[in-house]
N, C-alpha and C. Protein backbone atom coordinates (compact mmCIF):
# COMPACT_ATOMS: atom_id res chain seq x y z
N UNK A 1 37.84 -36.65 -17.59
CA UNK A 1 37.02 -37.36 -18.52
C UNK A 1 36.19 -36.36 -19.31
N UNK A 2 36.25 -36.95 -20.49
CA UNK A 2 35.42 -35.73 -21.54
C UNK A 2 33.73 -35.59 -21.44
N UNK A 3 33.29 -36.52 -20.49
CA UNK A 3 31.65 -36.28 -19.65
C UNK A 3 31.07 -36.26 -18.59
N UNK A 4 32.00 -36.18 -17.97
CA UNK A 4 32.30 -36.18 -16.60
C UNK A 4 33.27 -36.21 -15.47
N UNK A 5 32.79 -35.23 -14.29
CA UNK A 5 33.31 -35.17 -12.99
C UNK A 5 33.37 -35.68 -11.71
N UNK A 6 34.91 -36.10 -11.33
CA UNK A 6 35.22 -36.45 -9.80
C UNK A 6 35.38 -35.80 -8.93
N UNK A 7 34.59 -35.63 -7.82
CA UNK A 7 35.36 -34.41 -6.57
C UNK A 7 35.26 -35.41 -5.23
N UNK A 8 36.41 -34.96 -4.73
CA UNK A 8 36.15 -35.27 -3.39
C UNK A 8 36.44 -33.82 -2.46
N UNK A 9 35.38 -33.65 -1.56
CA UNK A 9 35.23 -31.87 -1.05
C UNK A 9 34.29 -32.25 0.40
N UNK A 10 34.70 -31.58 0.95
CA UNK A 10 34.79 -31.35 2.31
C UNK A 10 33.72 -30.77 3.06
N UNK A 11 32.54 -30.81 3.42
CA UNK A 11 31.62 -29.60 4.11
C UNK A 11 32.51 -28.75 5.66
N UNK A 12 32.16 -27.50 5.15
CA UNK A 12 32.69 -26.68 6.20
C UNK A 12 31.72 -26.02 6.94
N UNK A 13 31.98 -25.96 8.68
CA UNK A 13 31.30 -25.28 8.72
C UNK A 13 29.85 -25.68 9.58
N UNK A 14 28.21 -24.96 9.05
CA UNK A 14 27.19 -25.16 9.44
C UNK A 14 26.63 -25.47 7.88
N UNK A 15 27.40 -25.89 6.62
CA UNK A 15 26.51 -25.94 5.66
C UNK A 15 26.22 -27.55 5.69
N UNK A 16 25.44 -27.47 4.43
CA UNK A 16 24.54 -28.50 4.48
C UNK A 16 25.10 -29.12 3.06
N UNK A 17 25.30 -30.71 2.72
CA UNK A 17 25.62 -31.21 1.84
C UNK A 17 24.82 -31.28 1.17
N UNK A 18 23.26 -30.88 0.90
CA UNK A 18 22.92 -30.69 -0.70
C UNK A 18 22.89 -29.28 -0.86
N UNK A 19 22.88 -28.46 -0.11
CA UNK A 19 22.37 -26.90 -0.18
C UNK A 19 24.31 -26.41 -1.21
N UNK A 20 25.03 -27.29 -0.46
CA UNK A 20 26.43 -27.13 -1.07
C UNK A 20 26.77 -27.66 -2.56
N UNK A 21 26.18 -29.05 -2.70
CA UNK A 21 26.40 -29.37 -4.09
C UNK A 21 25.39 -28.56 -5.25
N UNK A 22 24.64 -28.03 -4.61
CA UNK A 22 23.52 -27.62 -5.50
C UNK A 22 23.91 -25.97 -5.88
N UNK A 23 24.67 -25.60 -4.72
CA UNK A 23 25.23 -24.37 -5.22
C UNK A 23 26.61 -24.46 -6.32
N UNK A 24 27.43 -25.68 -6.16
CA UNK A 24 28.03 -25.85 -7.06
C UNK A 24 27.56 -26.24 -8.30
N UNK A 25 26.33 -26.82 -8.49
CA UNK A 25 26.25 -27.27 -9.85
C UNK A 25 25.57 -26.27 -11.07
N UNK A 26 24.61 -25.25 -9.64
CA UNK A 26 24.48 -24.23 -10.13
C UNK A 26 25.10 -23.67 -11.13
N UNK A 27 26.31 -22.72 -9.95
CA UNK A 27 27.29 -22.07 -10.51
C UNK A 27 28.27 -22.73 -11.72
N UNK A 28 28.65 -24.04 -11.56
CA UNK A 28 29.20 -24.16 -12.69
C UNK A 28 28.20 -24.38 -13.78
N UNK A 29 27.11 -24.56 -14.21
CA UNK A 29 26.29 -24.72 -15.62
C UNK A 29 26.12 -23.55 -15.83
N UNK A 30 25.98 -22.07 -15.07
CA UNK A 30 25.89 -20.83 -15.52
C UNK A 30 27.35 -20.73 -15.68
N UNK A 31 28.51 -20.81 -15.60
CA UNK A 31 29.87 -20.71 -16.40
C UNK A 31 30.19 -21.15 -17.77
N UNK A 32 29.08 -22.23 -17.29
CA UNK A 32 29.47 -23.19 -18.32
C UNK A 32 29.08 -22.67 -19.85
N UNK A 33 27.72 -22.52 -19.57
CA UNK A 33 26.73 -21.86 -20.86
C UNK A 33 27.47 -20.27 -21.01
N UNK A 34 28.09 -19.57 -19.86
CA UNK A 34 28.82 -18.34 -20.24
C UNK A 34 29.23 -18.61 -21.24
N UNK A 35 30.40 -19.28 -20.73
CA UNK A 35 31.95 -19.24 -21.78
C UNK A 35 31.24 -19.92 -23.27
N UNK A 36 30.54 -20.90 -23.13
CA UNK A 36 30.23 -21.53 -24.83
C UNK A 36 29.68 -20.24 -25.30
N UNK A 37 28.60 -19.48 -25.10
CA UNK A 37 28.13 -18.46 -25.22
C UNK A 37 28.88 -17.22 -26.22
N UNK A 38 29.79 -16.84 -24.73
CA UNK A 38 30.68 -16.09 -25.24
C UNK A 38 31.77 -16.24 -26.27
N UNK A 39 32.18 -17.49 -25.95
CA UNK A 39 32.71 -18.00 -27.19
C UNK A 39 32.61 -18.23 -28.52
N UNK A 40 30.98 -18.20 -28.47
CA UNK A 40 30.37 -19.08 -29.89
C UNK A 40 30.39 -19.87 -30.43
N UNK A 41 30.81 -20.88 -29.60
CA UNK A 41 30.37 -22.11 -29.13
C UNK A 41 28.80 -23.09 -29.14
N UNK A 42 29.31 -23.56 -30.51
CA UNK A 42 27.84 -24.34 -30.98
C UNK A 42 27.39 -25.51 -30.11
N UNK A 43 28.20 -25.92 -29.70
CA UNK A 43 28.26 -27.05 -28.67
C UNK A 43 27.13 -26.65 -27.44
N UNK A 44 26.98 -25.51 -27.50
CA UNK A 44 25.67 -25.14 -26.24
C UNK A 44 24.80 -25.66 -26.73
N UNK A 45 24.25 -25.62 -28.13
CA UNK A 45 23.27 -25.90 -28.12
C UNK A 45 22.45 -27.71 -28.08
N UNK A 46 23.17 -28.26 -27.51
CA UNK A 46 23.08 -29.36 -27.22
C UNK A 46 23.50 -30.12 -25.97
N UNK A 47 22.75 -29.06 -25.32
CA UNK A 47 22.30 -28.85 -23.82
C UNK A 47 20.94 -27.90 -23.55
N UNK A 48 20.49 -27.44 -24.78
CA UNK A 48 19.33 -26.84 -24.52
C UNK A 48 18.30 -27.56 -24.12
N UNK A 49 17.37 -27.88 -23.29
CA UNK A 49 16.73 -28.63 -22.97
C UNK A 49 14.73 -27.97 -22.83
N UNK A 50 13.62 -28.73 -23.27
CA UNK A 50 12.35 -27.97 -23.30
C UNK A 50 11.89 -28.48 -22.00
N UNK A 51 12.21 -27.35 -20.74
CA UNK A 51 11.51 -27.68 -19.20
C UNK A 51 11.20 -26.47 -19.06
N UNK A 52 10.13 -26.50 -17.94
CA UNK A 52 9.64 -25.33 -17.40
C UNK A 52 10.69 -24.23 -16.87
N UNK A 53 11.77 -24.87 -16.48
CA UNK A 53 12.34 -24.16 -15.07
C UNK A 53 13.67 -23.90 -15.40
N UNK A 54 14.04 -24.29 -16.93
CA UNK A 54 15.50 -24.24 -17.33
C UNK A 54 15.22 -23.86 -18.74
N UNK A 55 16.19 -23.61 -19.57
CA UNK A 55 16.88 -23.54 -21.06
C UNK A 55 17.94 -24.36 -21.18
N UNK A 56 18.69 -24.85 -20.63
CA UNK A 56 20.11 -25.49 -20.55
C UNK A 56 19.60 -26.98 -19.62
N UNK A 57 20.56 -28.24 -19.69
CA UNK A 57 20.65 -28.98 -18.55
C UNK A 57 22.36 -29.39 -18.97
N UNK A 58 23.19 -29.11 -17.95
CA UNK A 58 24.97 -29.47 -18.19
C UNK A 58 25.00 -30.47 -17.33
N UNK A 59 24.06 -31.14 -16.01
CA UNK A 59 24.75 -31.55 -14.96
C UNK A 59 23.84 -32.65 -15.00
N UNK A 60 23.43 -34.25 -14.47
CA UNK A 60 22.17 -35.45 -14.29
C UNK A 60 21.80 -34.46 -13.08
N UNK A 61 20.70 -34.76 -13.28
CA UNK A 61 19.47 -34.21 -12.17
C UNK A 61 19.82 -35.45 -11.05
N UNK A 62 20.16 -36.28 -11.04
CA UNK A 62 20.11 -36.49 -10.04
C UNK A 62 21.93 -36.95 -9.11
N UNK A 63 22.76 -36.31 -9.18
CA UNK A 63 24.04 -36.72 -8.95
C UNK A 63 24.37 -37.99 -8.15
N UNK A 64 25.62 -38.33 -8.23
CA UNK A 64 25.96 -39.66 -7.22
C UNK A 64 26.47 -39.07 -6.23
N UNK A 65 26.80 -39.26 -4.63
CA UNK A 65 27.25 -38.42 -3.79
C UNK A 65 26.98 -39.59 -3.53
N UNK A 66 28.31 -39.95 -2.64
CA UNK A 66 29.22 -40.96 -1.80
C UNK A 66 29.81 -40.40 -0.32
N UNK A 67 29.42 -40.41 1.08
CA UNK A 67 30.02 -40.55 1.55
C UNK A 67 31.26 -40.89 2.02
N UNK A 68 32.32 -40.46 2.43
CA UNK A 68 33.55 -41.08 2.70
C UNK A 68 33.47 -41.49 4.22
N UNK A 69 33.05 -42.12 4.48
CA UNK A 69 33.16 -42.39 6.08
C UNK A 69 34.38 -43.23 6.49
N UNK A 70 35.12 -43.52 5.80
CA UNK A 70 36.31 -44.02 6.60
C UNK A 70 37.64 -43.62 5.73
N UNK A 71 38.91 -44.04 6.40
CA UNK A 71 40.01 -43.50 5.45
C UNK A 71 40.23 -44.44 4.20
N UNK A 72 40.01 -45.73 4.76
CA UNK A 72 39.76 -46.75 3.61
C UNK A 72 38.92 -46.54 2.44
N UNK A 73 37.59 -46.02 2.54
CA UNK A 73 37.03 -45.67 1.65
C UNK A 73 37.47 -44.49 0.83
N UNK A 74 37.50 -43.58 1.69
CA UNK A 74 38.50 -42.58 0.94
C UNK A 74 39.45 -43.07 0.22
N UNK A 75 40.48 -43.19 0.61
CA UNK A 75 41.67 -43.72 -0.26
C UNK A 75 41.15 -44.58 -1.34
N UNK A 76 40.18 -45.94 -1.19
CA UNK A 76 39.26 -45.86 -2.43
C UNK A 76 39.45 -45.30 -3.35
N UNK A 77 38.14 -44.74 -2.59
CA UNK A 77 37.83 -43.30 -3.74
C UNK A 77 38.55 -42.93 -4.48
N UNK A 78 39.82 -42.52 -3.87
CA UNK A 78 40.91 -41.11 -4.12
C UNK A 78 41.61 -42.14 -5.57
N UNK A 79 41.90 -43.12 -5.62
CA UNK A 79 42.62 -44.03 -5.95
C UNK A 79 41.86 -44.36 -7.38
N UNK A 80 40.75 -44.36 -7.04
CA UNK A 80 40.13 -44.35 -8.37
C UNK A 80 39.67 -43.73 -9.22
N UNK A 81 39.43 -42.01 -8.72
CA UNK A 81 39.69 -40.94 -9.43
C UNK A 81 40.68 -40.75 -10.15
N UNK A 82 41.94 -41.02 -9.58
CA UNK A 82 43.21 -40.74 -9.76
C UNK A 82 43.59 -41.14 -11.20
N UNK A 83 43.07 -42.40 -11.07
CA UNK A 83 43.06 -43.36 -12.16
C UNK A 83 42.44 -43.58 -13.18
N UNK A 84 41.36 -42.89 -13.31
CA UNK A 84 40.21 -43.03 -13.73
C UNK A 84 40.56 -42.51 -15.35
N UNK A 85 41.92 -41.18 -15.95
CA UNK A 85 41.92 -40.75 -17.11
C UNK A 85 42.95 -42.12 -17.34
N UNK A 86 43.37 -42.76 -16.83
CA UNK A 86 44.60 -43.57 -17.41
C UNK A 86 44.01 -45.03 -18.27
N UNK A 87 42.07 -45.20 -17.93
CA UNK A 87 41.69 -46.58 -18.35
C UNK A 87 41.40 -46.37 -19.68
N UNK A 88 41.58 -47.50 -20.64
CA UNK A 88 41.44 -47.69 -21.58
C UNK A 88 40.20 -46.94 -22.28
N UNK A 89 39.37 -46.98 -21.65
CA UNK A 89 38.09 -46.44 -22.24
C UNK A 89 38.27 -44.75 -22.65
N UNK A 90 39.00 -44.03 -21.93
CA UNK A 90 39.44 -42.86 -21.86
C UNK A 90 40.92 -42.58 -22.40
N UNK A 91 42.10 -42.96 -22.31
CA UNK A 91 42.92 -43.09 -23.26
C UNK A 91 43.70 -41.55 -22.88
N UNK A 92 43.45 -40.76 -21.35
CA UNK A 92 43.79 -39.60 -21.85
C UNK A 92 44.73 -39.37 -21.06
N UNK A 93 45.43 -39.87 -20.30
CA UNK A 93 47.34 -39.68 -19.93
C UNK A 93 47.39 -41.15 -20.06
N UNK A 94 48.75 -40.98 -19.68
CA UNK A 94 49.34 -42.66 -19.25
C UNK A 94 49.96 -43.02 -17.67
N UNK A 95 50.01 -41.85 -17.25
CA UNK A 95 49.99 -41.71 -15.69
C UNK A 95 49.30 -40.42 -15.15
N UNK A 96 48.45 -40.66 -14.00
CA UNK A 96 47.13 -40.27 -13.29
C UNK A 96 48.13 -38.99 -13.30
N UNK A 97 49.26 -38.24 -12.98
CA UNK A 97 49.82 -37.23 -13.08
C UNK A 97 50.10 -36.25 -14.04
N UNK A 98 49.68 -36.83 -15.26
CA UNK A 98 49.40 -36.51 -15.92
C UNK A 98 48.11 -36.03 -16.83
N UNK A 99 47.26 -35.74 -16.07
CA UNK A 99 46.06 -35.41 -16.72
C UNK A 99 46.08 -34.07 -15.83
N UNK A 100 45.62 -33.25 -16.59
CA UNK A 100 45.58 -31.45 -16.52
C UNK A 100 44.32 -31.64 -15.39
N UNK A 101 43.54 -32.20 -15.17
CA UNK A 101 42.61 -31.55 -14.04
C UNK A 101 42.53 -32.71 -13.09
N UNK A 102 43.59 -33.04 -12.91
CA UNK A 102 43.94 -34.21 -11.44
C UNK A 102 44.67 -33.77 -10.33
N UNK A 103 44.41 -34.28 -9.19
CA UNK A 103 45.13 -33.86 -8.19
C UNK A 103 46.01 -34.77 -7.98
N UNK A 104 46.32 -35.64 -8.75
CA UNK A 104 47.28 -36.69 -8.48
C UNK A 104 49.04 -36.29 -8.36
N UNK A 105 49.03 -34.88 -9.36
CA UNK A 105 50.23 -34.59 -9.50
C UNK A 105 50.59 -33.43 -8.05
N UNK A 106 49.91 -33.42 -7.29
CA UNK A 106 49.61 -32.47 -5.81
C UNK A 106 50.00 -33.74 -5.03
N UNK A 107 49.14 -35.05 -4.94
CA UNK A 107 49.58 -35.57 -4.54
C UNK A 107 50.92 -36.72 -4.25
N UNK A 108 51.29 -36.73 -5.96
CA UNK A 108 52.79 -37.73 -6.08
C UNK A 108 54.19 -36.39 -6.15
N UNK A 109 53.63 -35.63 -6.67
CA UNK A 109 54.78 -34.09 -6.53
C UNK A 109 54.85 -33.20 -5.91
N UNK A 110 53.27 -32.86 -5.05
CA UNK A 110 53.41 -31.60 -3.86
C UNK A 110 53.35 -30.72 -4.94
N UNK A 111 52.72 -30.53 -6.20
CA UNK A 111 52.16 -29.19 -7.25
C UNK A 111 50.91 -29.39 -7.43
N UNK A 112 50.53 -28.13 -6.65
CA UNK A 112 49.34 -27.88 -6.83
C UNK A 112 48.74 -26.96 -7.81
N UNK A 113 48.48 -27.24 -9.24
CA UNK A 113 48.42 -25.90 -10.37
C UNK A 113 47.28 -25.17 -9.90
N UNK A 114 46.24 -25.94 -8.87
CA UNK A 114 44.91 -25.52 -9.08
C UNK A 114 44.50 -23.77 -8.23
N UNK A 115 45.81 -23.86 -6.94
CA UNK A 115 45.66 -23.03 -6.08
C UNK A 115 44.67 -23.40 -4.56
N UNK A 116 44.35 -24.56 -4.21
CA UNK A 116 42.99 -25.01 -3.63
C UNK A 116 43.46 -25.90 -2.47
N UNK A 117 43.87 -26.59 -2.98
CA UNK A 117 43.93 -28.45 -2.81
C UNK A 117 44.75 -28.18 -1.56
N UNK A 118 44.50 -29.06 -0.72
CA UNK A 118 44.66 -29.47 0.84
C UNK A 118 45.16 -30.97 0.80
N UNK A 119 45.95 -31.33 1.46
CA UNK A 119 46.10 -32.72 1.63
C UNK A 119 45.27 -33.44 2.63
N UNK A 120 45.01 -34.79 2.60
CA UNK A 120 44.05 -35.16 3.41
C UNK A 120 43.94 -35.53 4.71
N UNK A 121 45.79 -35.81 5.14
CA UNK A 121 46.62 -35.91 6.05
C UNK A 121 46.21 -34.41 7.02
N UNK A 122 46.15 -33.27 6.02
CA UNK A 122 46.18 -32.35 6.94
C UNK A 122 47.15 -31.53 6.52
C-alpha cells in the first residue's frame, strides 16, 4: 500500500516487543529520509515536522500492534495482509502474488525474493 505497512514478525529471544518495534521504526525513518535525501527527493519535505525531539515524522506515533495468539488469528491476519493490495481502494495487483512487497508469492510458490521469510508451519 502506497501509506502503509503490514508485518507479521516474531520476538526472539529475551527482547522485548516495544524495545523491538521501536528499533524498527527507528531505523527505517532514518533510511527512509536517507534515500529521499540522497536522492533529491522533494517528497521529504513533507514529513518535516516542528517538534522538539525530531525534524522528520515517517511512522503514527502511536502504531497498531496486534497480538497473534492463536493460529486462527494468525491466519486472519496473514489472509488479510495478503489481500490487502488486491482491494479496490488500492487497485495494485490482481492477485496477492503479485504485489512486489508480499509474502504471498513465498507462500503460494515457495519464492522468497526477500531473502528472510520463514514459514509459519516451521
Amino acid at each position: 500500500m502506497p501509506n502503509h505497512i503490514h508485518l507479521v514478525w516474531q520476538i526472539q529471544d529475551k527482547h522485548q516487543k516495544a524495545s523491538v518495534q521501536q528499533s524498527f521504526l527507528k531505523y527505517t525513518a532514518q533510511q527512509i529520509k536517507l534515500t529521499l535525501i540522497a536522492t533529491g527527493n522533494k517528497e521529504v519535505e513533507n514529513y518535516k515536522v516542528k517538534a522538539s525531539d525530531r525534524q522528520y515524522q515517517f511512522w503514527e506515533r502511536n502504531p497498531l500492534s496486534i497480538d497473534l495468539w492463536s493460529r486462527l488469528v494468525f491466519l486472519q491476519k496473514l489472509h488479510y495482509i495478503h489481500n490487502n493490495p488486491t482491494q479496490a481502494r488500492w487497485k495494485l495487483c490482481q492477485y496477492p502474488e503479485e504485489y512486489k512487497y508480499s509474502s504471498a508469492k513465498f507462500y503460494e510458490k515457495g519464492i522468497d525474493e526477500f531473502g528472510f521469510l520463514s514459514h509459519y508451519l516451521g
